[in-house]
PDB file of N, CA and C in Angstrom:
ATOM      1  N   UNK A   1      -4.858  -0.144  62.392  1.00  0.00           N
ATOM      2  CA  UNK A   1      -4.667  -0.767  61.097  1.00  0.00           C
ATOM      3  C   UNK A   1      -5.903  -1.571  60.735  1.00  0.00           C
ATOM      4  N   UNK A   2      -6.459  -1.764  59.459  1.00  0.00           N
ATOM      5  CA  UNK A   2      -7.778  -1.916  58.971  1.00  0.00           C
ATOM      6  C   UNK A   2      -6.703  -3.107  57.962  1.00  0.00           C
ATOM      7  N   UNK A   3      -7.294  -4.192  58.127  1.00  0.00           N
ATOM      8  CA  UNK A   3      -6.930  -4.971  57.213  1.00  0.00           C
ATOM      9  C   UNK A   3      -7.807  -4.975  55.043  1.00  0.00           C
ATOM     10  N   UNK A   4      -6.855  -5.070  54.587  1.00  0.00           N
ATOM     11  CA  UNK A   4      -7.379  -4.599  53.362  1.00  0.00           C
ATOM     12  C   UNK A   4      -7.841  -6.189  52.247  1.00  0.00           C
ATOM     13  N   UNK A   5      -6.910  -6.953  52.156  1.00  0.00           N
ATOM     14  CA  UNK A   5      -7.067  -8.116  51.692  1.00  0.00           C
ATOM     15  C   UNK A   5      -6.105  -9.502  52.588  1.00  0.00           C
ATOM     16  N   UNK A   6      -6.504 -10.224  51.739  1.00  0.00           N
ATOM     17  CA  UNK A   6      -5.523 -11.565  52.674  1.00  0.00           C
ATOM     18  C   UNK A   6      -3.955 -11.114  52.449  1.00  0.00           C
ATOM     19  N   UNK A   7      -3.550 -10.513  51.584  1.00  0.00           N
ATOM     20  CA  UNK A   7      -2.178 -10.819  51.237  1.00  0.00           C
ATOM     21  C   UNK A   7      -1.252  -9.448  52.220  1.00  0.00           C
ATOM     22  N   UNK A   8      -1.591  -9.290  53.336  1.00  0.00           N
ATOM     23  CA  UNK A   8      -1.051  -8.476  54.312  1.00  0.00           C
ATOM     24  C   UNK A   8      -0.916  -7.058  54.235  1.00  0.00           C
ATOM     25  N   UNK A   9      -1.718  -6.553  53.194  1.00  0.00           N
ATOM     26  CA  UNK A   9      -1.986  -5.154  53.110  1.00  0.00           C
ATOM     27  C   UNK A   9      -2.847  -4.454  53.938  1.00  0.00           C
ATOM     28  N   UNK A  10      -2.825  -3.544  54.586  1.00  0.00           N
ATOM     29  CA  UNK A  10      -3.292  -2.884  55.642  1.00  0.00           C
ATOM     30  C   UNK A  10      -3.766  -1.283  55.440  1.00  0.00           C
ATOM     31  N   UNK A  11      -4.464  -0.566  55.991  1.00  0.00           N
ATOM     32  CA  UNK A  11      -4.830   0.485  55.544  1.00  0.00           C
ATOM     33  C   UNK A  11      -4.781   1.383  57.357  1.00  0.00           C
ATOM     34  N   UNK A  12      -3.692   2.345  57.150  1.00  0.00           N
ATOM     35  CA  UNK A  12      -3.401   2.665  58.145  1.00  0.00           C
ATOM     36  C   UNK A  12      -4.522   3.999  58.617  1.00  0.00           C
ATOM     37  N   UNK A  13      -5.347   3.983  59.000  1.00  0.00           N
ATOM     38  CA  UNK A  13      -6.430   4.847  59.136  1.00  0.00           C
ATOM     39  C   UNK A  13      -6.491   6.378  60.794  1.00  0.00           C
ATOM     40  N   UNK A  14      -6.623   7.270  60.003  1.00  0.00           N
ATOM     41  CA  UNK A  14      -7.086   8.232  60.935  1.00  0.00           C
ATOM     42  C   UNK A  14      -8.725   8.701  61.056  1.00  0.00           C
ATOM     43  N   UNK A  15      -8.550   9.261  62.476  1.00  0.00           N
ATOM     44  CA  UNK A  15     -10.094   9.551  62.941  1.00  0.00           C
ATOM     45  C   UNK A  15      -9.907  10.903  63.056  1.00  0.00           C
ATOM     46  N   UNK A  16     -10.809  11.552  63.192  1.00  0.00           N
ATOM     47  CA  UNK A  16     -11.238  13.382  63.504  1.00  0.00           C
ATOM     48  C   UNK A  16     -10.797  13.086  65.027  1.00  0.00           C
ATOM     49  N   UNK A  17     -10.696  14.429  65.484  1.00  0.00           N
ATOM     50  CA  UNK A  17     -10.209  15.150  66.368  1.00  0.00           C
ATOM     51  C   UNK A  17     -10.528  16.132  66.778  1.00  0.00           C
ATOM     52  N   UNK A  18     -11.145  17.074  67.894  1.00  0.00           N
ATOM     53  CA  UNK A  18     -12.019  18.060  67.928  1.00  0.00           C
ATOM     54  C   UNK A  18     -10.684  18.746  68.566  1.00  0.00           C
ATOM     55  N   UNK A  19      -9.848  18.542  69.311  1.00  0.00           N
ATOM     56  CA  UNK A  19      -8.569  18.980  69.707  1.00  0.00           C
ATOM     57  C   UNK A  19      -7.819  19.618  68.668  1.00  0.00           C
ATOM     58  N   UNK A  20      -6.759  20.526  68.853  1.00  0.00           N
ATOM     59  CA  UNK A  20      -6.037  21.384  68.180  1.00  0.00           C
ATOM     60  C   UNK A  20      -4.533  20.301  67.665  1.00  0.00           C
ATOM     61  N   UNK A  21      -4.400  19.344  68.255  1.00  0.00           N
ATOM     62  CA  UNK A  21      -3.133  18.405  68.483  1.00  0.00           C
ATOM     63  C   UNK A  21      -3.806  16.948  67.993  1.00  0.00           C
ATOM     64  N   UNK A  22      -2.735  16.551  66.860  1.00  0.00           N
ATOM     65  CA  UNK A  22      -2.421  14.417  66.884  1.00  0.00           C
ATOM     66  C   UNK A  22      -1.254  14.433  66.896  1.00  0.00           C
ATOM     67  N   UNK A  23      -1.063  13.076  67.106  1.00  0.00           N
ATOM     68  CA  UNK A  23       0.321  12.740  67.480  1.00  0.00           C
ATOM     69  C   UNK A  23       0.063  11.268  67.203  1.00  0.00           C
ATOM     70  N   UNK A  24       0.847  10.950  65.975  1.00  0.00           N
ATOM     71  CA  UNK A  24       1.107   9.745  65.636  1.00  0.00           C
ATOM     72  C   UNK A  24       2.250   9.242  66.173  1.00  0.00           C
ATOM     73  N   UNK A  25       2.117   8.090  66.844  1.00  0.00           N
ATOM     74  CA  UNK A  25       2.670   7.328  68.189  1.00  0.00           C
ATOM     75  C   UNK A  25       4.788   7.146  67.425  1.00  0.00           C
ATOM     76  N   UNK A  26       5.480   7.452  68.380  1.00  0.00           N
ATOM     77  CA  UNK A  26       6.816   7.026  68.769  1.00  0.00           C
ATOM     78  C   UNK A  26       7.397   5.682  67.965  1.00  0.00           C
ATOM     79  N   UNK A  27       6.710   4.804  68.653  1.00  0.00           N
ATOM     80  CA  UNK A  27       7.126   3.567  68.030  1.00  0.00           C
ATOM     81  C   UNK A  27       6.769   3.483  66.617  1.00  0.00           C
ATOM     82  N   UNK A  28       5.179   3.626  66.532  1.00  0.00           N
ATOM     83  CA  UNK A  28       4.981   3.306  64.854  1.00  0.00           C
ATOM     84  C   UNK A  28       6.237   4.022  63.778  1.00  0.00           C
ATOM     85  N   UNK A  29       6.647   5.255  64.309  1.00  0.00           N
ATOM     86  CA  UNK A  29       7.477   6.002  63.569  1.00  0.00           C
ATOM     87  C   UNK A  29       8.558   5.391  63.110  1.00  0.00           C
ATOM     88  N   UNK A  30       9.563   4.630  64.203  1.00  0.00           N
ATOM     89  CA  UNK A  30      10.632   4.192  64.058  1.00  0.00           C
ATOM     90  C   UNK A  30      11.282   3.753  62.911  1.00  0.00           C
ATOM     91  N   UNK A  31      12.216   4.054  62.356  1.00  0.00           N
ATOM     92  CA  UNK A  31      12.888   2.686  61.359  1.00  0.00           C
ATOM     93  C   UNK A  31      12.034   3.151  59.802  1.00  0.00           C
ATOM     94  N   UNK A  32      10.883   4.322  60.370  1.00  0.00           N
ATOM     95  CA  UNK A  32      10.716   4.832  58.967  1.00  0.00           C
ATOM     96  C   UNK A  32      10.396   6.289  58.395  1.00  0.00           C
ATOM     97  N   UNK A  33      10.800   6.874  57.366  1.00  0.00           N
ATOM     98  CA  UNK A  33      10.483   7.946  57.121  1.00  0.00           C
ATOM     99  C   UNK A  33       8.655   8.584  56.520  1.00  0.00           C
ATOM    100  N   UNK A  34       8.422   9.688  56.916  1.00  0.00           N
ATOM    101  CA  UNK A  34       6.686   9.943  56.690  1.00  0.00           C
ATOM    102  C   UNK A  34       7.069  11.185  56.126  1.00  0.00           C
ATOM    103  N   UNK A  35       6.761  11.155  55.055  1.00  0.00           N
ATOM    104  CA  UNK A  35       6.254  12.523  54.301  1.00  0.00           C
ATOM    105  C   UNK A  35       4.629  13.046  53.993  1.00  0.00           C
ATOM    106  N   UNK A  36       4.497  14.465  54.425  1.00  0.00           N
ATOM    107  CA  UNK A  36       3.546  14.993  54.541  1.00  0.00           C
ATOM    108  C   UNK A  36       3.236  15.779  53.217  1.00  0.00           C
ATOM    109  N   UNK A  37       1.742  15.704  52.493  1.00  0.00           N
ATOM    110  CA  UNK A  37       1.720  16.210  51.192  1.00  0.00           C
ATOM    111  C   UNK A  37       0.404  17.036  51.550  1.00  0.00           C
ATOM    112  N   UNK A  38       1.150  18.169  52.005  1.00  0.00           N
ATOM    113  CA  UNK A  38      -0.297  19.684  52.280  1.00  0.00           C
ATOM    114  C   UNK A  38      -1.004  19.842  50.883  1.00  0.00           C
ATOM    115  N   UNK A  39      -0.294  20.118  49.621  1.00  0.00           N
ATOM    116  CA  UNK A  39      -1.236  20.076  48.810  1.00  0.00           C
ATOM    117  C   UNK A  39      -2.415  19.051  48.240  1.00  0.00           C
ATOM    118  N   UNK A  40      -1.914  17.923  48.303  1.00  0.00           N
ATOM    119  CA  UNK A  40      -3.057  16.605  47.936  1.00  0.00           C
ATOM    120  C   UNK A  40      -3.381  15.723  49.157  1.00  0.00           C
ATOM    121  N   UNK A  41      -2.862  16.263  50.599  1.00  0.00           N
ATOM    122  CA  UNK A  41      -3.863  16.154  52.116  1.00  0.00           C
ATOM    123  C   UNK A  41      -3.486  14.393  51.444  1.00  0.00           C
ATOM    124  N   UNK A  42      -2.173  14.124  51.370  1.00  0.00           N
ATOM    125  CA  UNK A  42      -1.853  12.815  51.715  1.00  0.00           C
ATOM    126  C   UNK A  42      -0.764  12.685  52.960  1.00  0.00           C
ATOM    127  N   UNK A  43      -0.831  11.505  53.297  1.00  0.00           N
ATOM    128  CA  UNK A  43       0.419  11.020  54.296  1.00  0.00           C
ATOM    129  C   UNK A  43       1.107   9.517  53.279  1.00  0.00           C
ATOM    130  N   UNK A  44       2.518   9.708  53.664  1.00  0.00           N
ATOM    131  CA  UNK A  44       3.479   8.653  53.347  1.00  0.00           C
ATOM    132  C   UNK A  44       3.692   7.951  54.272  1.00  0.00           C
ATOM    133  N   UNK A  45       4.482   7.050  54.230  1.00  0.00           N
ATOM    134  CA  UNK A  45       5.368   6.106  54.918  1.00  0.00           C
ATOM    135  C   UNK A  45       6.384   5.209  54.013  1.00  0.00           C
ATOM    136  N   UNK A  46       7.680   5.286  54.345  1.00  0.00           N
ATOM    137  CA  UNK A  46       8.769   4.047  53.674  1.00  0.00           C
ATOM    138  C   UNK A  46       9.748   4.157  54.340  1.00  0.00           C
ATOM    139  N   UNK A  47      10.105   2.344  54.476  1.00  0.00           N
ATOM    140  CA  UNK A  47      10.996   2.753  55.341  1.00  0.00           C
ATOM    141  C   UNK A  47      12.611   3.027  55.271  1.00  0.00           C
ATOM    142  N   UNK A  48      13.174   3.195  56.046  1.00  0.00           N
ATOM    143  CA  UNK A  48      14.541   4.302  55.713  1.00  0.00           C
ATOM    144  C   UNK A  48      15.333   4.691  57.189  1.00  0.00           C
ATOM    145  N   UNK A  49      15.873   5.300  57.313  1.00  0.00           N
ATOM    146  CA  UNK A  49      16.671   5.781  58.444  1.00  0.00           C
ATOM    147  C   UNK A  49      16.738   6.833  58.779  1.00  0.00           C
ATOM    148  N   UNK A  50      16.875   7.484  59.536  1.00  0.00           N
ATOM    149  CA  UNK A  50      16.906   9.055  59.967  1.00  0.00           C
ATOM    150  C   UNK A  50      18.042   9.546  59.736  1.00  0.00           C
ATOM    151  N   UNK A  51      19.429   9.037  59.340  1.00  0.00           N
ATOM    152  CA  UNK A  51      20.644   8.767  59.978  1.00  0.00           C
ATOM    153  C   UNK A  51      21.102  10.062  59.130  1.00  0.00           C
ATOM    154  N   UNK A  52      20.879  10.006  57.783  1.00  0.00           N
ATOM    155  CA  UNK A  52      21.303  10.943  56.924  1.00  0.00           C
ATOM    156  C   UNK A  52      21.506  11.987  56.890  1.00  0.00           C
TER     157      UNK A  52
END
């Protein structure tokens, strides 16, 4: 996490990978849902429950 300004905004950042595999960590996941956007090569996060 890359801090963005004082008011607790954060900029959750990825690095390259010469490997075929990432794996964004277990815990960070928890307690929230991530949607993946192949066409505009964004990532989400909000949080939510799996439960549904």
């Amino acid at each position: 996490l890359i801090p963005v300004d004082s008011s607790a905004t954060f900029c959750f950042a990825f690095a390259g990978n010469t490997g075929g595999l990432s794996i964004i960590g277990n815990i960070q996941q928890q307690g929230y849902r991530v949607a993946f956007d192949s066409l505009t090569n964004r990532v989400g996060f909000k949080a939510g429950s799996c439960l549904a």
